[in-house]
Structure formats: structure tokens, C-alpha cells
C-alpha atoms as a PDB file:
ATOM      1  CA  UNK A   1       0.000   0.000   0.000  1.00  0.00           C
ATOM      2  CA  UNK A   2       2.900   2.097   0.636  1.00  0.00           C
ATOM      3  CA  UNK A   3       4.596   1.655  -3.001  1.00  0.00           C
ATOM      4  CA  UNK A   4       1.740   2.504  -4.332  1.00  0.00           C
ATOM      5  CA  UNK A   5       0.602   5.855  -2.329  1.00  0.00           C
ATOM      6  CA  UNK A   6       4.439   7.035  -3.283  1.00  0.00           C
ATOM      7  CA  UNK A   7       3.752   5.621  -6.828  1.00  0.00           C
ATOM      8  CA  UNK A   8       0.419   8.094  -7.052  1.00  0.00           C
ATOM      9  CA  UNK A   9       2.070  11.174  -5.639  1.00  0.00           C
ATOM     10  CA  UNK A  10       5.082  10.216  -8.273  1.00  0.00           C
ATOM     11  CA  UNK A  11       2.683  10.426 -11.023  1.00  0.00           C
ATOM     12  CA  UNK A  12       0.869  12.898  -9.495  1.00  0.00           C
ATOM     13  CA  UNK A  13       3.491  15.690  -9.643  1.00  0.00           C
ATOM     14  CA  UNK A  14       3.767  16.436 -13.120  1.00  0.00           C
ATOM     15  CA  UNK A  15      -0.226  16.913 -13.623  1.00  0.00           C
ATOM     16  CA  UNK A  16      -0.317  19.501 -10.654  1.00  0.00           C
ATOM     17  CA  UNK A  17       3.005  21.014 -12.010  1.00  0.00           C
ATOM     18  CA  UNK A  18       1.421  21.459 -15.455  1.00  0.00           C
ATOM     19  CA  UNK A  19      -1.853  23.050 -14.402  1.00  0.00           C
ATOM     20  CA  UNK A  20       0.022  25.219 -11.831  1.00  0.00           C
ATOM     21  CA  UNK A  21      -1.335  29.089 -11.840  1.00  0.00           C
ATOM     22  CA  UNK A  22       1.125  31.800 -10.028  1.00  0.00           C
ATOM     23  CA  UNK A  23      -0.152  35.146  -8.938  1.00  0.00           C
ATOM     24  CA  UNK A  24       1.190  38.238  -7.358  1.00  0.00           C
ATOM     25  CA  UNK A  25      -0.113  38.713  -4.298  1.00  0.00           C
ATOM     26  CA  UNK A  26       0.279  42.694  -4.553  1.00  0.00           C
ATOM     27  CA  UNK A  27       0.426  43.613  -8.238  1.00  0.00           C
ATOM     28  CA  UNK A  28       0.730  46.890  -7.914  1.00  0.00           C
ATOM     29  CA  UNK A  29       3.102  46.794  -5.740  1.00  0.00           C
ATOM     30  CA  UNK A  30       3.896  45.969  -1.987  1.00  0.00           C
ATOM     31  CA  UNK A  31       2.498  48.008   1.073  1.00  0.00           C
ATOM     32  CA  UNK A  32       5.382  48.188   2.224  1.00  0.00           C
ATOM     33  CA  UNK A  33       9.076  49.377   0.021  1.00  0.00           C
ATOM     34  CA  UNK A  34      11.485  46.589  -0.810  1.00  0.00           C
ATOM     35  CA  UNK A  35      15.063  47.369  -0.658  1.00  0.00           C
ATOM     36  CA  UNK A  36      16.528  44.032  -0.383  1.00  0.00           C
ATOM     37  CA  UNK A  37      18.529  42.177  -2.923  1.00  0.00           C
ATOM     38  CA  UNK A  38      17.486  39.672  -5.600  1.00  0.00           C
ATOM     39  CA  UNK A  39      15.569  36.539  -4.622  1.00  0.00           C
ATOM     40  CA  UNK A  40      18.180  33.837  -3.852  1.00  0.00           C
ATOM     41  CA  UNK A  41      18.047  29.875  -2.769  1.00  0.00           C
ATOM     42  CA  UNK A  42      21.378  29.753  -0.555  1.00  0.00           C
ATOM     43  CA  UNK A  43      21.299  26.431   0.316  1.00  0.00           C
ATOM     44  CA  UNK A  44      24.993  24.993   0.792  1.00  0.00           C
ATOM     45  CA  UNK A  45      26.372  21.638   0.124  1.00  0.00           C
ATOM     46  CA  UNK A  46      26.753  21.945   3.835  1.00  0.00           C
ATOM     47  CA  UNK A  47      23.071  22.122   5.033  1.00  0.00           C
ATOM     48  CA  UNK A  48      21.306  19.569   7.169  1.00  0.00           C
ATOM     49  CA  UNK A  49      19.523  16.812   5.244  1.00  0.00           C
ATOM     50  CA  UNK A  50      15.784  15.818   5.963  1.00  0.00           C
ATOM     51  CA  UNK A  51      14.710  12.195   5.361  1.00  0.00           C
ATOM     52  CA  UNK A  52      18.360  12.104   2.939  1.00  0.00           C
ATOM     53  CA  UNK A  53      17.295  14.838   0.556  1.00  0.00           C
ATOM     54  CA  UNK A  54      18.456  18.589   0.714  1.00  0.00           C
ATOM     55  CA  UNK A  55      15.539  21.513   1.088  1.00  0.00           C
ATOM     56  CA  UNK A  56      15.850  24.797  -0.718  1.00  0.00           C
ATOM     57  CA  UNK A  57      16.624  28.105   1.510  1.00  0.00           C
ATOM     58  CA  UNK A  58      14.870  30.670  -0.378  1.00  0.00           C
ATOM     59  CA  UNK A  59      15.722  34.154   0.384  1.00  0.00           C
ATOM     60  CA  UNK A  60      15.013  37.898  -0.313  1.00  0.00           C
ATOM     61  CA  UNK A  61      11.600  37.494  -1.322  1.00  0.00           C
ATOM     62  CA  UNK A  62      10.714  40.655  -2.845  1.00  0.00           C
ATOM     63  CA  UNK A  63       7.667  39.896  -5.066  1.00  0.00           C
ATOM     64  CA  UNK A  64       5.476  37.461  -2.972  1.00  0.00           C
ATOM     65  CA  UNK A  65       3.124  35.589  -4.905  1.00  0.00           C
ATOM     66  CA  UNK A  66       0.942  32.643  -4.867  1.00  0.00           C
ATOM     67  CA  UNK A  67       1.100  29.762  -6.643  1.00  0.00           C
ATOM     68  CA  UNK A  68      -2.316  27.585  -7.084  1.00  0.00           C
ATOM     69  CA  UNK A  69      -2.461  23.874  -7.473  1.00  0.00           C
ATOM     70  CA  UNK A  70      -5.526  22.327  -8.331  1.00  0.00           C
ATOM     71  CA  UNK A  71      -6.260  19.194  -7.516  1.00  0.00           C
ATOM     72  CA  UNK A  72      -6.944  16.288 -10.229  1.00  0.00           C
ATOM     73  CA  UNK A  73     -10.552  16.862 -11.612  1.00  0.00           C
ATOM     74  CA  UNK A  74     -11.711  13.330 -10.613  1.00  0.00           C
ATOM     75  CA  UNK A  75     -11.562  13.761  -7.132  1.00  0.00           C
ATOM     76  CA  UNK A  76     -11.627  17.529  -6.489  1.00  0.00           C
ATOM     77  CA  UNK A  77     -13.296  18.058  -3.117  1.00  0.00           C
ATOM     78  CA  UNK A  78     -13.414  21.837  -3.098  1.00  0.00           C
ATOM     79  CA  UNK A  79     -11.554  22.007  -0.250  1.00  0.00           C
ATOM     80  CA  UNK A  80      -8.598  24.260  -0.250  1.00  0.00           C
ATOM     81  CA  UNK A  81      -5.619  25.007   1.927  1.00  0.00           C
ATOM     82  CA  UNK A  82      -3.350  27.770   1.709  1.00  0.00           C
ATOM     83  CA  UNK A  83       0.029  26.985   2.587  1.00  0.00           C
ATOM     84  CA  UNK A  84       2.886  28.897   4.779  1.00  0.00           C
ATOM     85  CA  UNK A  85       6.501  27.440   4.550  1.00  0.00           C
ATOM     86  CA  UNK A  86       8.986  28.132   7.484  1.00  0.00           C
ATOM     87  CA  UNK A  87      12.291  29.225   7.930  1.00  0.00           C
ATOM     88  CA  UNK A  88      12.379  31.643  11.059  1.00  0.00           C
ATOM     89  CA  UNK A  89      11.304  34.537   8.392  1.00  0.00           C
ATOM     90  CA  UNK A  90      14.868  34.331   7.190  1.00  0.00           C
ATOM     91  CA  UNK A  91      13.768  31.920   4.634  1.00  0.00           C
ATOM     92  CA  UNK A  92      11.175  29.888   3.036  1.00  0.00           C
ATOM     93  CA  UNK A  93      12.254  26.160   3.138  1.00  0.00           C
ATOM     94  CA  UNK A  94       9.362  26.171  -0.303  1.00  0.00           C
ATOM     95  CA  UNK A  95      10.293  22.598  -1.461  1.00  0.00           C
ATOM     96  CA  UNK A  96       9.977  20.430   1.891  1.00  0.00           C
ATOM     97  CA  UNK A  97       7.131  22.928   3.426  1.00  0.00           C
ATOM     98  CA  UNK A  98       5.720  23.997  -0.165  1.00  0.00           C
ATOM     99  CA  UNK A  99       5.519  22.184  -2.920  1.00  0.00           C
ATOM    100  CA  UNK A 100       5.562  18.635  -1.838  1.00  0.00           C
ATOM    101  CA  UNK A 101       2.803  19.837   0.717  1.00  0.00           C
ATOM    102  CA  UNK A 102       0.295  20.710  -2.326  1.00  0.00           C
ATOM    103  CA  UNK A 103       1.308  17.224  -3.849  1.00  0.00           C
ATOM    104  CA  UNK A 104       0.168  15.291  -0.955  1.00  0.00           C
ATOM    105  CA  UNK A 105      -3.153  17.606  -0.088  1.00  0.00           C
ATOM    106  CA  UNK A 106      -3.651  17.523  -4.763  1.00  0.00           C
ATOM    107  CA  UNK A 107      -3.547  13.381  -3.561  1.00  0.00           C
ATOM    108  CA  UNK A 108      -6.218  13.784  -1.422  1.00  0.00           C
ATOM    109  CA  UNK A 109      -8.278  15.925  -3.358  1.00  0.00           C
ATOM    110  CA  UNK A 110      -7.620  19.051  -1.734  1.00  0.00           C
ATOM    111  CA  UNK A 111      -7.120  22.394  -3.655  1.00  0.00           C
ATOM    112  CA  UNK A 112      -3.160  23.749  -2.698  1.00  0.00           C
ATOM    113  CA  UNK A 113      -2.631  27.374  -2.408  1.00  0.00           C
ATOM    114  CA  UNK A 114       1.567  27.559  -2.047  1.00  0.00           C
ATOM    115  CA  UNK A 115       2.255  31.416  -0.415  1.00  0.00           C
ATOM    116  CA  UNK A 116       5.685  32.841  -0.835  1.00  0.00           C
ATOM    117  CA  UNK A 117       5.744  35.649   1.824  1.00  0.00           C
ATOM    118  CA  UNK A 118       7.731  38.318   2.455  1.00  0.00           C
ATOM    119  CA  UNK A 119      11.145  37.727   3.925  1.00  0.00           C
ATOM    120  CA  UNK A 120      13.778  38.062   5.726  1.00  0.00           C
ATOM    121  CA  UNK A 121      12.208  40.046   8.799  1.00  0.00           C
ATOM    122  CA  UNK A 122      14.094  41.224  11.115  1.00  0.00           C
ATOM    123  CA  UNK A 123      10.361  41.733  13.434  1.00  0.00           C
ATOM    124  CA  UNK A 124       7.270  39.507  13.058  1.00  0.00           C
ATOM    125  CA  UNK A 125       3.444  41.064  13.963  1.00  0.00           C
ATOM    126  CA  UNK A 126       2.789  42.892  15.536  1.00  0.00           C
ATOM    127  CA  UNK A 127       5.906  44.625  15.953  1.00  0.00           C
ATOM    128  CA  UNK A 128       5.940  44.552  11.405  1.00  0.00           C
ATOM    129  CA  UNK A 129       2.923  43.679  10.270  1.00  0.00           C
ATOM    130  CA  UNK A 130       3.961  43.010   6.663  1.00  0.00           C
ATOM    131  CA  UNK A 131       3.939  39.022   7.045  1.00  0.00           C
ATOM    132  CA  UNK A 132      -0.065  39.203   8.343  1.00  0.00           C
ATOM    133  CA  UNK A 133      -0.823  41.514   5.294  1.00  0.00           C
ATOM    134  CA  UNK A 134       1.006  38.828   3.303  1.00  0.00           C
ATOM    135  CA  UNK A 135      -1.462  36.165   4.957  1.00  0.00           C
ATOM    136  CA  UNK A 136      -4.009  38.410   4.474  1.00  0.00           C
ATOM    137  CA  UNK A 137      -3.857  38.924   0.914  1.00  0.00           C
ATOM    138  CA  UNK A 138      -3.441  35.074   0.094  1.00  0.00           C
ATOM    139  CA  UNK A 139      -6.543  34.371   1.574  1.00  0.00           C
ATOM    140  CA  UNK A 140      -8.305  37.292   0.001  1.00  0.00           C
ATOM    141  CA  UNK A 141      -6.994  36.297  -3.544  1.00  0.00           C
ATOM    142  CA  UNK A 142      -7.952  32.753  -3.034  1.00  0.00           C
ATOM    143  CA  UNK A 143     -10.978  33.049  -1.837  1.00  0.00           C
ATOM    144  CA  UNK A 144     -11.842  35.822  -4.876  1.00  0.00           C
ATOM    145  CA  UNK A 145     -11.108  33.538  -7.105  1.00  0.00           C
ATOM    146  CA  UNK A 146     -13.300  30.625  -5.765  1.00  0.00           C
ATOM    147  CA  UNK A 147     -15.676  30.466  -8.589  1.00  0.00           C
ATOM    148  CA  UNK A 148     -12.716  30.615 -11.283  1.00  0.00           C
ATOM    149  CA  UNK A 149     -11.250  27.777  -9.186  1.00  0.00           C
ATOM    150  CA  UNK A 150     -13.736  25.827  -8.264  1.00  0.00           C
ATOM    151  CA  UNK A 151     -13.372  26.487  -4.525  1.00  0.00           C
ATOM    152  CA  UNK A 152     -15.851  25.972  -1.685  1.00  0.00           C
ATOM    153  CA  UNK A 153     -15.554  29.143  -0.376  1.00  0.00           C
ATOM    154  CA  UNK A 154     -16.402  28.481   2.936  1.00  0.00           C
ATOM    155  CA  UNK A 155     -13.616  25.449   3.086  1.00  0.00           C
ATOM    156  CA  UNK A 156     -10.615  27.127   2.667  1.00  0.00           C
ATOM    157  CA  UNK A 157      -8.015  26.869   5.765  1.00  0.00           C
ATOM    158  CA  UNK A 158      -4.488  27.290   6.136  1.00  0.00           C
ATOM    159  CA  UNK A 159      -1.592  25.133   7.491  1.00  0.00           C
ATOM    160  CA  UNK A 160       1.572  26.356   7.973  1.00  0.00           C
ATOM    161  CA  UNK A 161       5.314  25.184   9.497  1.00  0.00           C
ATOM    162  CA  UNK A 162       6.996  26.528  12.068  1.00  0.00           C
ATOM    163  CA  UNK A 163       7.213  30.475  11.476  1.00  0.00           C
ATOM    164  CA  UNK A 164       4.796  29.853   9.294  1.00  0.00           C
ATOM    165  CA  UNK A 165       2.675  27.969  11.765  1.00  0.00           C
ATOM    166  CA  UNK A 166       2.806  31.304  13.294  1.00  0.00           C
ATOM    167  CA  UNK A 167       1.860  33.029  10.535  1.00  0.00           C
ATOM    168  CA  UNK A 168      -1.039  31.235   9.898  1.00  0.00           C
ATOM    169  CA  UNK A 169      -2.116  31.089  13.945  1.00  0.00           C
ATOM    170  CA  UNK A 170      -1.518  34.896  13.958  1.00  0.00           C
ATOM    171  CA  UNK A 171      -4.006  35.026  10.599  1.00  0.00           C
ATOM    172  CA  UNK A 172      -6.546  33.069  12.259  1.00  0.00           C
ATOM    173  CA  UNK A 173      -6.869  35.236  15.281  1.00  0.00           C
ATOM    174  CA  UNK A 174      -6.209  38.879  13.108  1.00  0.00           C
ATOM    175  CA  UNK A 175      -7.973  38.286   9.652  1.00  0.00           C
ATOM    176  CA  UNK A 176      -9.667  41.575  10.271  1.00  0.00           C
ATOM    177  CA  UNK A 177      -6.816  43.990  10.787  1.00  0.00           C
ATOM    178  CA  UNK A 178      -6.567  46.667   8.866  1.00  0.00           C
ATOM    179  CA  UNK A 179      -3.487  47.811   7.495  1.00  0.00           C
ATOM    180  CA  UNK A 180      -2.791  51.355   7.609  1.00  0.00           C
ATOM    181  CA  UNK A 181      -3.943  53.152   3.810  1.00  0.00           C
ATOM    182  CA  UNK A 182      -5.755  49.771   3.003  1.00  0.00           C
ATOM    183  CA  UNK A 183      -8.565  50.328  -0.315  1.00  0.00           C
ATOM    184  CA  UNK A 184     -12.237  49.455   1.028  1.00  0.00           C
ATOM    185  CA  UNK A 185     -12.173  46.660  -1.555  1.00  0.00           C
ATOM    186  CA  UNK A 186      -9.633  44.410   1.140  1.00  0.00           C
ATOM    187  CA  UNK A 187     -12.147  44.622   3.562  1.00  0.00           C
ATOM    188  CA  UNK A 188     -14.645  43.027   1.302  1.00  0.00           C
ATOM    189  CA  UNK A 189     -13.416  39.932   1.072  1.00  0.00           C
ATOM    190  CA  UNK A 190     -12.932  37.846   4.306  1.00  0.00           C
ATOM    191  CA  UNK A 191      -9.414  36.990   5.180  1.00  0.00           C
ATOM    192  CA  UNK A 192     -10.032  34.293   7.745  1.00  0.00           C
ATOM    193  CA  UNK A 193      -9.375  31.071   7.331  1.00  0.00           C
ATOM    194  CA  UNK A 194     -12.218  28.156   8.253  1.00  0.00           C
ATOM    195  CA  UNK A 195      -9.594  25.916   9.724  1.00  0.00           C
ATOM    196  CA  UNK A 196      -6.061  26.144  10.722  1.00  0.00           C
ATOM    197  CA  UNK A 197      -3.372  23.917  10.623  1.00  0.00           C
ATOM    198  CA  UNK A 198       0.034  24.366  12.492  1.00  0.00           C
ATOM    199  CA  UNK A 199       2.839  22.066  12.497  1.00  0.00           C
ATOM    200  CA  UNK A 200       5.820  22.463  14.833  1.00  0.00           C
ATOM    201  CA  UNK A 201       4.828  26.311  15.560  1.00  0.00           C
ATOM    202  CA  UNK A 202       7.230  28.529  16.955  1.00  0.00           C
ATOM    203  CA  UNK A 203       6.247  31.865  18.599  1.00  0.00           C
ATOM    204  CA  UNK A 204       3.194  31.046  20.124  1.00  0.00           C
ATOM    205  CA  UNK A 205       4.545  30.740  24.045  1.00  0.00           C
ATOM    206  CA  UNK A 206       6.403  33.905  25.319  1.00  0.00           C
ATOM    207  CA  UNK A 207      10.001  33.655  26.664  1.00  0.00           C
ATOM    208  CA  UNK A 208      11.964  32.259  28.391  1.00  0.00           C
ATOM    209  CA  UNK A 209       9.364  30.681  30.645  1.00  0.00           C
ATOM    210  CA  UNK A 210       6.915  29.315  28.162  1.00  0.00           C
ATOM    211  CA  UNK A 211       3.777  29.638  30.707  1.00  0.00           C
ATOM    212  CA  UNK A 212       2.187  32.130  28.990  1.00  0.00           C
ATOM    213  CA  UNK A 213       1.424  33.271  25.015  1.00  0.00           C
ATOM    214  CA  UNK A 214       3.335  35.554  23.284  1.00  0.00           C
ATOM    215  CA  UNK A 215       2.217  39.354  22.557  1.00  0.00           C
ATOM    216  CA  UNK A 216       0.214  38.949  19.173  1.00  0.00           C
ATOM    217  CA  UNK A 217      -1.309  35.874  19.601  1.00  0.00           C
ATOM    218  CA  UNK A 218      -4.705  36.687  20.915  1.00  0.00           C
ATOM    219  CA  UNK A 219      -7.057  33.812  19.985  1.00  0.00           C
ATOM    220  CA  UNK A 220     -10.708  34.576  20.594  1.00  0.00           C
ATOM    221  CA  UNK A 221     -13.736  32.949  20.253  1.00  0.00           C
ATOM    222  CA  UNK A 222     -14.122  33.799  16.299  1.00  0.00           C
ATOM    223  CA  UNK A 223     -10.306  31.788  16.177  1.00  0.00           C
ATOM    224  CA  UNK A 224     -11.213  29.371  13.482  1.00  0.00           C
ATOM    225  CA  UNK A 225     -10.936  25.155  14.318  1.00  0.00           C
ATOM    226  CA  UNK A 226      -7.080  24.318  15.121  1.00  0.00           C
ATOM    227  CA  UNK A 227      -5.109  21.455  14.630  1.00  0.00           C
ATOM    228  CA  UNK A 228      -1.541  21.317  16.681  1.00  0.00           C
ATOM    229  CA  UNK A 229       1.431  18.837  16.553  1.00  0.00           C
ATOM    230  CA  UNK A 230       4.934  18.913  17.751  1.00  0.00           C
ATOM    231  CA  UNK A 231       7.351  16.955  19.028  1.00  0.00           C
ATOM    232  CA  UNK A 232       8.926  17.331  22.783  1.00  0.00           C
ATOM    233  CA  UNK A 233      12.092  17.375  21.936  1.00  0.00           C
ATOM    234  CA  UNK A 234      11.313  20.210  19.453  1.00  0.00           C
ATOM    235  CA  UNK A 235      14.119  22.787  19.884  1.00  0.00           C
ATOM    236  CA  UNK A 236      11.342  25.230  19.116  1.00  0.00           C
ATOM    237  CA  UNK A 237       9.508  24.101  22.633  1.00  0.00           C
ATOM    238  CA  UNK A 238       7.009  22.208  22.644  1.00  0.00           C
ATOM    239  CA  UNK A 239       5.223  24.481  24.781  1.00  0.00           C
ATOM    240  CA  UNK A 240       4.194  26.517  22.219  1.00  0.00           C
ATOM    241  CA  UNK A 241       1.403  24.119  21.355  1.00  0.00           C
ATOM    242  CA  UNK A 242       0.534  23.351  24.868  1.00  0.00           C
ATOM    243  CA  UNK A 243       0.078  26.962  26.103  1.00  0.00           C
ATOM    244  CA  UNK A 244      -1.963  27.644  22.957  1.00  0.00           C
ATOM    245  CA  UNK A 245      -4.543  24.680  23.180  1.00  0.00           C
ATOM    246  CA  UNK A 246      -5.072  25.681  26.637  1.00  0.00           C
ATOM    247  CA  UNK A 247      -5.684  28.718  25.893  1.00  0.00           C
ATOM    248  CA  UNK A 248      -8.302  27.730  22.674  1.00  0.00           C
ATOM    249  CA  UNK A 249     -10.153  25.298  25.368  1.00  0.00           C
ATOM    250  CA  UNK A 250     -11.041  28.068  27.787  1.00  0.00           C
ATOM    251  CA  UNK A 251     -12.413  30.097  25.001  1.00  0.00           C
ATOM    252  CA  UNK A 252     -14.259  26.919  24.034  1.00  0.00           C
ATOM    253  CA  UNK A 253     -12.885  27.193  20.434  1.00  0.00           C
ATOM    254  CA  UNK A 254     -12.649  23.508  18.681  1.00  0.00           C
ATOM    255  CA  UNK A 255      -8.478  22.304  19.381  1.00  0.00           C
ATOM    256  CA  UNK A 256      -6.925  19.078  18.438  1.00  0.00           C
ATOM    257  CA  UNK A 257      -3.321  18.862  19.789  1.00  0.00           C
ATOM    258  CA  UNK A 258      -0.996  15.443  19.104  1.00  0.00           C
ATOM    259  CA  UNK A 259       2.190  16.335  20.813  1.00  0.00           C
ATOM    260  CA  UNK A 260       5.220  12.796  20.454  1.00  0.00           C
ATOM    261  CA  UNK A 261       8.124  12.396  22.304  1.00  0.00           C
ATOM    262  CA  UNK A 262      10.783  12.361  19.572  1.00  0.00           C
ATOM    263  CA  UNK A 263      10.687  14.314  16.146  1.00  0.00           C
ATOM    264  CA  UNK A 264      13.142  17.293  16.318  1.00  0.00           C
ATOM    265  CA  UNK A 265      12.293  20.029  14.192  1.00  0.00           C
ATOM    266  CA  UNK A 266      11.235  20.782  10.501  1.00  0.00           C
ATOM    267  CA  UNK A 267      10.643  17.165   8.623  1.00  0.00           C
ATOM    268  CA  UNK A 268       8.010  18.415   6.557  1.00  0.00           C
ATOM    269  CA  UNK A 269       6.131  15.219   5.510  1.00  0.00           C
ATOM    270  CA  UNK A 270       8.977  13.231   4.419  1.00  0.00           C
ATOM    271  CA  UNK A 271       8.828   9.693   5.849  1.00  0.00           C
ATOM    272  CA  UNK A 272      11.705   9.057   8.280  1.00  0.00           C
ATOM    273  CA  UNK A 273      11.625   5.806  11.293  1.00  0.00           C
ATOM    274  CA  UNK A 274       9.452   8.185  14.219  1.00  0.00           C
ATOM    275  CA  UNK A 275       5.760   8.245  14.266  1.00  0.00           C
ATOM    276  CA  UNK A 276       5.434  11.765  14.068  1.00  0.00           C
ATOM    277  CA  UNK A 277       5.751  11.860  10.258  1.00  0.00           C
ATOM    278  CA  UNK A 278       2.857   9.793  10.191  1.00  0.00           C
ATOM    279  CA  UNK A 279       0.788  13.480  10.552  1.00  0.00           C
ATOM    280  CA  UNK A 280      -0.730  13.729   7.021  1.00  0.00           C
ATOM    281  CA  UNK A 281      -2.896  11.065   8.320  1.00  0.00           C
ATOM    282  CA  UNK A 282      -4.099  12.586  11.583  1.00  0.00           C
ATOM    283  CA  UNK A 283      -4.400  15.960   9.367  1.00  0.00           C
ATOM    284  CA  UNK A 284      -6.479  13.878   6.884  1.00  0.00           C
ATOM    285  CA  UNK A 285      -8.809  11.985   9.558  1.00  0.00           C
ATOM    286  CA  UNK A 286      -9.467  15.533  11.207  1.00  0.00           C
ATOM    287  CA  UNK A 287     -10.653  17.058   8.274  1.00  0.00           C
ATOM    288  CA  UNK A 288     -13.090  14.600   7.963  1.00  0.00           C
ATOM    289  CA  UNK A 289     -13.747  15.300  11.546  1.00  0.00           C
ATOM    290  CA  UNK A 290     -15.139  18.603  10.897  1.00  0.00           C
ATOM    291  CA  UNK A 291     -16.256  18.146   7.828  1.00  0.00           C
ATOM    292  CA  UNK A 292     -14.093  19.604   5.754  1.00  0.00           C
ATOM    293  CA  UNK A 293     -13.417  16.667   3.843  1.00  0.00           C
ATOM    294  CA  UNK A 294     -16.287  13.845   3.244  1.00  0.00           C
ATOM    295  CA  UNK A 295     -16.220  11.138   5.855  1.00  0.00           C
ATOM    296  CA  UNK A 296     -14.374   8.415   5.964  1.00  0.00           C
ATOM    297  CA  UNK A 297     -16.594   4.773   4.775  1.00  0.00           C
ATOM    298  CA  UNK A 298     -16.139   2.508   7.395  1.00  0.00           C
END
């Protein structure tokens, strides 16, 4: 069963490749001036593996855009998830947090949204707030385009790694900021997500003691479904998932947290020995769960 799931998402990748459709996500121009250099992958010969395959390091990402991939006609749900890579907002690791994350949710009929925000940052929100208008806008231009798309427009969530776990955490509980000089048009389209998704967050739990969320977060009871999952030996902290579902359950918003003893940091969805990168399927199972996704025949 194995062989074949990898033999599907081999033969998958070319179709969603091929249909791809990239956007800017502020065509006529950012909020915010650029004066960074050219967009760059500096990954070195030198950087960690994951699962025995390298991960791009993309940098200096002037022109954020967003890159839709459908998913095969035959069994198109209408559900759609916009994705967030990490990389601290230094970088966007865009392969192992990007584009293999739109094969996999293409091979389960999911629509794949692939967001290439703004970095480096030197501040995240809401010291800058130019990463949550990044968020912002992706949502906005996805959900705009739901009847071009074929979207359910009232299925499309987020899911996002590490800083972008963040990201999308800090979307879910902000989608109604308004960013200074904003056209009324922005407004008219909802930014917030009906689900969110974070995987190994970081940021969430204020330091050094952890006990406590960090300035930004600020769930509240309109803070959309969320589904958490790290690792305790996360150099990240697992805390930051801990503190946060505690903090959804008193405001009685819907949490699912699956928190392992071994898995380190940022393994994507490649398939390594620990049971941790086993969470597609939990993902999967929980969008059934709140019907996002059809239920499961038993």
C-alpha cells in the first residue's frame, strides 16, 4: 500500500506542475518598500539533510506571490488550503514545506494554495505587520477567485510550518486587521481562514518561561478550528502548542493537539523511522472530523 501511495504522488506531480497558476499577491506593488537584494536559494552543500534529501533556503523574497495547485478533476473536493513554509522569516524552506505539501493535499483531493511571503524580517506582527498583510492577501486572492477555481468558499483553511505555523495562527486570530492606507475593496473579502493547521509552531509561548502566550497571539472565540502537533524534543519548545490549546479550550474554540516524544524540528512530511511523520494522516482523519473533507466509509 505504501509503493503505491508514493507511486500516485510520483505520477501525481507532473499533472499539478502542469496546471500550476502563479499570482502576485500585490500587483501593484507591496504596502510596504522593498530594498533588499534579488531573490536567492542559498542552500549549501553543507546544510542539514531531511529524510536524505536537501531543502531549498529561499531568500530575499521581494515579489510574494501565490502559486495555485488544483487538484486532479476526478476527485476535487473543493476544499482548499493555503500553505505557509517556514524558515524563522529568514527563509522559506518552499520545497519540503511547499511544494511537496500541495502534492500530498492535490492526492487527497484538496485544492493547494503555495504562499511565498515576504522575507527576511528582522520583526514579526505585531511589531511589522507586513507578514499578516502577506497572509491576508493570500486568503483574500484565493478566496476571490473561488468560482474561477472551483473552490468551496467556505472550506478554505491554512496550514503552515513553524514560522509559518505562526503566521497562519496569527491570521486566524487577526484576519480583520486593517493595514494602515488599506482600499475598502480588502475589507470586502474575508481573510479568515475556516480551519487552521500548524505544524511544529514557533512563537506562540512567550520567553523564556513558556507559561504564557506571546504578545500577538490573541485567539478569541471567532479563532477558526485548530489542529496542533509537535514533538517534545522540538528545539522550538514544545510548549508553544501546549500553552496555545489551553488557551483555545477556555475560550471553548474547537483544538486538536498530538504532541510525540521524539521528532526534532522541521521534517516536513517526508517519511523518516518516528511516528510523528505519520501526521498527514491525523491531518487527513481531522478534516473529515469537521467536515471539511467527506467522511471516511467505514
Amino acid at each position: 500500500m505504501r509503493i503505491q501511495l508514493l507511486l500516485s504522488l510520483a505520477l501525481l506531480t507532473p499533472f499539478v506542475h502542469a496546471q500550476k497558476v502563479t499570482l502576485p499577491l500585490w500587483p501593484g506593488g507591496n504596502p510596504e518598500p522593498y530594498t533588499g537584494g534579488p531573490e536567492t536559494d542559498i542552500t549549501k552543500p553543507t546544510d542539514r539533510l531531511v529524510a536524505g534529501k536537501s531543502l531549498t533556503h529561499l531568500t530575499n523574497i521581494g515579489k510574494p506571490t501565490l502559486a495555485f495547485y488544483p487538484a486532479p478533476q476526478a476527485h476535487n473536493t473543493g476544499a482548499t488550503i493555503v500553505v505557509f513554509p517556514g524558515g524563522g522569516y529568514r527563509i522559506l524552506a518552499y520545497d519540503l514545506e511547499g511544494i511537496e505539501v500541495c502534492t500530498w493535499l492535490n492526492s487527497i483531493g484538496v485544492n493547494c494554495a503555495l504562499v511565498k511571503y515576504r522575507v527576511p524580517f528582522e520583526k514579526k506582527f505585531p511589531e511589522d505587520t507586513a507578514d499578516l498583510e502577506d497572509a491576508q492577501q493570500a486568503m483574500r486572492i484565493t478566496r476571490s477567485h473561488a468560482a474561477e477555481w472551483k473552490l468551496d468558499p467556505h472550506r478554505i483553511g491554512v496550514l503552515g510550518f513553524s514560522a509559518g505555523a505562526h503566521l497562519v495562527v496569527v491570521l486566524g486570530n487577526h484576519p480583520d486587521f486593517a493595514r494602515s492606507g488599506a482600499p475598502a475593496l480588502e475589507a470586502s473579502i474575508s481573510a479568515r481562514p475556516d480551519f487552521v493547521i500548524a505544524i511544529y509552531p514557533a512563537y506562540l509561548a512567550e520567553l523564556p518561561a513558556l507559561t504564557q502566550l506571546a504578545k500577538g497571539i490573541d485567539p478569541s472565540a471567532n479563532t477558526p478550528p485548530t489542529f496542533l502537533l509537535q514533538a517534545e524534543d522540538d528545539p522550538v519548545h514544545v510548549e508553544n502548542v501546549l500553552v496555545y490549546e489551553q488557551a483555545l479550550k477556555q475560550l471553548k474554540v474547537p483544538g486538536e493537539v498530538h504532541v510525540y516524544a521524539e521528532g526534532g524540528h522541521g521534517y516536513g512530511l517526508r517519511p523518516t523511522a518516528l511516528p510523528v511523520t505519520h501526521w498527514p494522516s491525523l491531518v487527513e482523519t481531522w478534516l473529515n472530523t469537521i467536515h471539511v473533507l467527506p467522511a471516511k466509509m467505514k
